[in-house]
N, C-alpha and C. Protein backbone atom coordinates (compact mmCIF):
# COMPACT_ATOMS: atom_id res chain seq x y z
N UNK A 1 -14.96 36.85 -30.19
CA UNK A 1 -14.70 36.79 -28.77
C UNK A 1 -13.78 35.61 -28.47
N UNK A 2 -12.77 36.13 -27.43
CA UNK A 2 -11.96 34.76 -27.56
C UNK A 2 -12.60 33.79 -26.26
N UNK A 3 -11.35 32.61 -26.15
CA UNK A 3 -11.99 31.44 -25.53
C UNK A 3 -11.82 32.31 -24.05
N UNK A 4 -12.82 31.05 -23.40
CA UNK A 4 -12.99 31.74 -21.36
C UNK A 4 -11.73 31.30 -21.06
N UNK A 5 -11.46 32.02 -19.90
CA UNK A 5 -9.89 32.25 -19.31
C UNK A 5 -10.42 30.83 -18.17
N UNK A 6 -9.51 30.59 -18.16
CA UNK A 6 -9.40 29.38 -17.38
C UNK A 6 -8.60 29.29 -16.26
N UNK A 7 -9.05 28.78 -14.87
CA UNK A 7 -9.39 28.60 -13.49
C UNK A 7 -9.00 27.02 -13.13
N UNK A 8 -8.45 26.95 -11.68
CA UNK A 8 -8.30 25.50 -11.85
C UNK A 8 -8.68 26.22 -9.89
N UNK A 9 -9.19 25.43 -9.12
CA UNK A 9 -9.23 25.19 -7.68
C UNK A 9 -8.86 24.51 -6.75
N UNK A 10 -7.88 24.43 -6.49
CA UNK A 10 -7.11 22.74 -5.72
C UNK A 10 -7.86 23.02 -4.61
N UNK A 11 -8.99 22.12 -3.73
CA UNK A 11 -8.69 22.32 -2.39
C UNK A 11 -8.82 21.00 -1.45
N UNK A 12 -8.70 21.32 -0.32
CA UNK A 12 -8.20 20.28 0.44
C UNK A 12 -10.08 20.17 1.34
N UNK A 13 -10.15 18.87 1.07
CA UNK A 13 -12.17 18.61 1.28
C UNK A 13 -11.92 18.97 3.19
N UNK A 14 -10.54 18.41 3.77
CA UNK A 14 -11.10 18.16 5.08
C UNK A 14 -10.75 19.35 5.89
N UNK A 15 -10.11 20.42 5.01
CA UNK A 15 -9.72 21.88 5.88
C UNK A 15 -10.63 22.69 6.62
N UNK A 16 -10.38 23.22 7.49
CA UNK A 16 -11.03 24.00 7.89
C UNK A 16 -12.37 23.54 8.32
N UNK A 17 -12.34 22.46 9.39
CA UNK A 17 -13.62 21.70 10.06
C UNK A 17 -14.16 20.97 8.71
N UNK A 18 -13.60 20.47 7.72
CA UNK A 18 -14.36 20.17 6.60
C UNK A 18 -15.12 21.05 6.21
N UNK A 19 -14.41 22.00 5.93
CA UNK A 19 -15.43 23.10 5.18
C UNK A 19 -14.71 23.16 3.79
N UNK A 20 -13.64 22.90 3.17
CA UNK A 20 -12.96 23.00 2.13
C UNK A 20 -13.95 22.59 1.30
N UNK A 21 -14.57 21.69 0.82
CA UNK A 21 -15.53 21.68 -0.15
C UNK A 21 -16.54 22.25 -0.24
N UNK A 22 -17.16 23.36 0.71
CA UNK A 22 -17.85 24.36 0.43
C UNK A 22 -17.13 25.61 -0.25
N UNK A 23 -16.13 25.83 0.31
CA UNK A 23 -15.46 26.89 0.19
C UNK A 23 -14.92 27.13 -1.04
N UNK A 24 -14.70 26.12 -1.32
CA UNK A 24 -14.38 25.24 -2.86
C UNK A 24 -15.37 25.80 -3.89
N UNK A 25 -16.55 25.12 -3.26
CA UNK A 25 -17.93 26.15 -4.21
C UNK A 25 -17.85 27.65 -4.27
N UNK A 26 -17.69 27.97 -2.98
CA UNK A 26 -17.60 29.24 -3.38
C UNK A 26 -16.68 29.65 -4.17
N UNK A 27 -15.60 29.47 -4.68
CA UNK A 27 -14.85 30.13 -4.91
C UNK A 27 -15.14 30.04 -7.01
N UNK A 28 -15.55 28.83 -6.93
CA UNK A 28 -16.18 28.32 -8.10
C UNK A 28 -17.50 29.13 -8.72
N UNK A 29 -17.65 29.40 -7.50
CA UNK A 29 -19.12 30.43 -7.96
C UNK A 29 -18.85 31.82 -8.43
N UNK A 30 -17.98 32.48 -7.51
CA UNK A 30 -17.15 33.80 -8.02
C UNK A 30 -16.81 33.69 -8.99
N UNK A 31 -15.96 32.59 -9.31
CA UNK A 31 -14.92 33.06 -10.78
C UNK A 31 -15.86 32.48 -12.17
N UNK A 32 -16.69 31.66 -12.13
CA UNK A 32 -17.83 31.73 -12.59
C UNK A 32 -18.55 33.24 -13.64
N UNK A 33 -18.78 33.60 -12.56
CA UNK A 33 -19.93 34.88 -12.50
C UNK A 33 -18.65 36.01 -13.23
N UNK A 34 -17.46 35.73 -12.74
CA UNK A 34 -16.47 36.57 -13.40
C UNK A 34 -16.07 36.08 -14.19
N UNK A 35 -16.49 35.37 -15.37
CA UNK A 35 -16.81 35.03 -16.76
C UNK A 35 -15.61 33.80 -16.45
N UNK A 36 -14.52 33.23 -15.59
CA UNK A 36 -13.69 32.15 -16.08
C UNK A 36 -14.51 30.30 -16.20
N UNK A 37 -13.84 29.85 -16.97
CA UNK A 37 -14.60 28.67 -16.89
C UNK A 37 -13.24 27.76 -15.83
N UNK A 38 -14.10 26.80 -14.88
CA UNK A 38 -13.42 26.34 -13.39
C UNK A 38 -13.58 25.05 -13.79
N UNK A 39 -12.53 24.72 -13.47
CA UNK A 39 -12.39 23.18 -12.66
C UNK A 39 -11.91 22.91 -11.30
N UNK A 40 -12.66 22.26 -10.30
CA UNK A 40 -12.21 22.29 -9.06
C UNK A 40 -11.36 20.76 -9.02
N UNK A 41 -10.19 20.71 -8.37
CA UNK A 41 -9.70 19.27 -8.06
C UNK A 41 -9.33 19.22 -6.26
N UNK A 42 -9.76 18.25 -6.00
CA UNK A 42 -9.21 17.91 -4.62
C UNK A 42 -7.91 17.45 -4.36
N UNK A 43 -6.88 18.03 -3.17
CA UNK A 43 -6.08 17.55 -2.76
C UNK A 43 -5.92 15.74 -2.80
N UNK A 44 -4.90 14.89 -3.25
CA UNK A 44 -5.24 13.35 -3.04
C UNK A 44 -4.74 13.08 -1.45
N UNK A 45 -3.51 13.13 -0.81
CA UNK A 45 -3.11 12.77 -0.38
C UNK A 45 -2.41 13.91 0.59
N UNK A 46 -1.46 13.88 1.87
CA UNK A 46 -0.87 14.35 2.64
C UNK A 46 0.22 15.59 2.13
N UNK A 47 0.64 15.59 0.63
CA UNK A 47 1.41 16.47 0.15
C UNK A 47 0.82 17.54 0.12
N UNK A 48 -1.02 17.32 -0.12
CA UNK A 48 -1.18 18.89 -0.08
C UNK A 48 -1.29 19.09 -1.42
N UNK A 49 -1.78 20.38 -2.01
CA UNK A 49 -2.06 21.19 -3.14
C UNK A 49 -0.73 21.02 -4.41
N UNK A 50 0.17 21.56 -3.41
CA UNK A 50 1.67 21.33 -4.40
C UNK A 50 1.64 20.50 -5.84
N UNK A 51 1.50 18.55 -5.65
CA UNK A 51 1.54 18.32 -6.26
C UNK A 51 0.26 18.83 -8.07
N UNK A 52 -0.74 18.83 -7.13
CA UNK A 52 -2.21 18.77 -8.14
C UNK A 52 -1.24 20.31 -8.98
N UNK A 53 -1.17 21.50 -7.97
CA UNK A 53 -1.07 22.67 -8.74
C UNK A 53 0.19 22.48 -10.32
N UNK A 54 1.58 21.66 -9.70
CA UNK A 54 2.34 21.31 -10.97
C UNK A 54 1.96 20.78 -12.06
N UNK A 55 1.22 19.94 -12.01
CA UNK A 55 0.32 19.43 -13.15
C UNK A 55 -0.56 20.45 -13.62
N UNK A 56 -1.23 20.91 -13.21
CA UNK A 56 -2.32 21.79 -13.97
C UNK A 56 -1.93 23.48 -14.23
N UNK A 57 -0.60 23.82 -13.39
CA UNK A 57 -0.17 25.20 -13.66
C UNK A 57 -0.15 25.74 -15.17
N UNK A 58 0.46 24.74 -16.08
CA UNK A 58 0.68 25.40 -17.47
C UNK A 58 -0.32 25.46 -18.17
N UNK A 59 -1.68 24.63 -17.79
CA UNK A 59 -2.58 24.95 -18.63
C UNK A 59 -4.09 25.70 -17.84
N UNK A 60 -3.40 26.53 -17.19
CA UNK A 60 -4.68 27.50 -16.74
C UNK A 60 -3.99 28.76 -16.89
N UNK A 61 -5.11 29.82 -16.70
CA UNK A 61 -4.14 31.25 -16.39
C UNK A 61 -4.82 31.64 -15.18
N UNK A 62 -5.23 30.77 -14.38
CA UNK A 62 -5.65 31.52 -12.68
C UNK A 62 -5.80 29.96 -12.00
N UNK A 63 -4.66 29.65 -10.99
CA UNK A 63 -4.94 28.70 -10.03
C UNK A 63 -5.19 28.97 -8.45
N UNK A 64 -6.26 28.59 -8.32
CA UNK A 64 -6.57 29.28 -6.59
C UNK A 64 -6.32 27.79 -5.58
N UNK A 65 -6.25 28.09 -4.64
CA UNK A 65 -5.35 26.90 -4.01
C UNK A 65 -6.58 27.50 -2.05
N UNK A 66 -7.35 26.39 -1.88
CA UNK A 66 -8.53 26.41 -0.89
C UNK A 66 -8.21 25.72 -0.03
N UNK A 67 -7.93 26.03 1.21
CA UNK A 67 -7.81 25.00 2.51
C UNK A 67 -6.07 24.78 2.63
């Protein structure tokens, strides 16, 4: 069996009334259960997702982008 497909989650904690870090879970929980292994990272700063996603694009094969 080969290795778990790999997931990365950028999201932004204060989106959406501060709901982004729930939503975050959720989304962690889905892809989970749909066999990928996740790492969630938070937005740092005002740029937004953009930067986090360039860094981590080449080494996942599913990036979901929250808030």
């Amino acid at each position: 069996m080969g290795s778990p497909t790999r997931a990365v989650v950028v999201y932004n904690p204060l989106a959406g009334a501060s709901r982004g870090e729930e939503m975050s879970q959720r989304a962690e929980r889905g892809l989970r259960y749909a066999g990928f292994e996740v790492e969630r990272i938070p937005t740092r700063d005002r740029r937004g997702a953009a930067p986090v996603a360039r860094e981590v694009a080449a080494r996942v094969d599913l990036l979901v982008v929250v808030g």
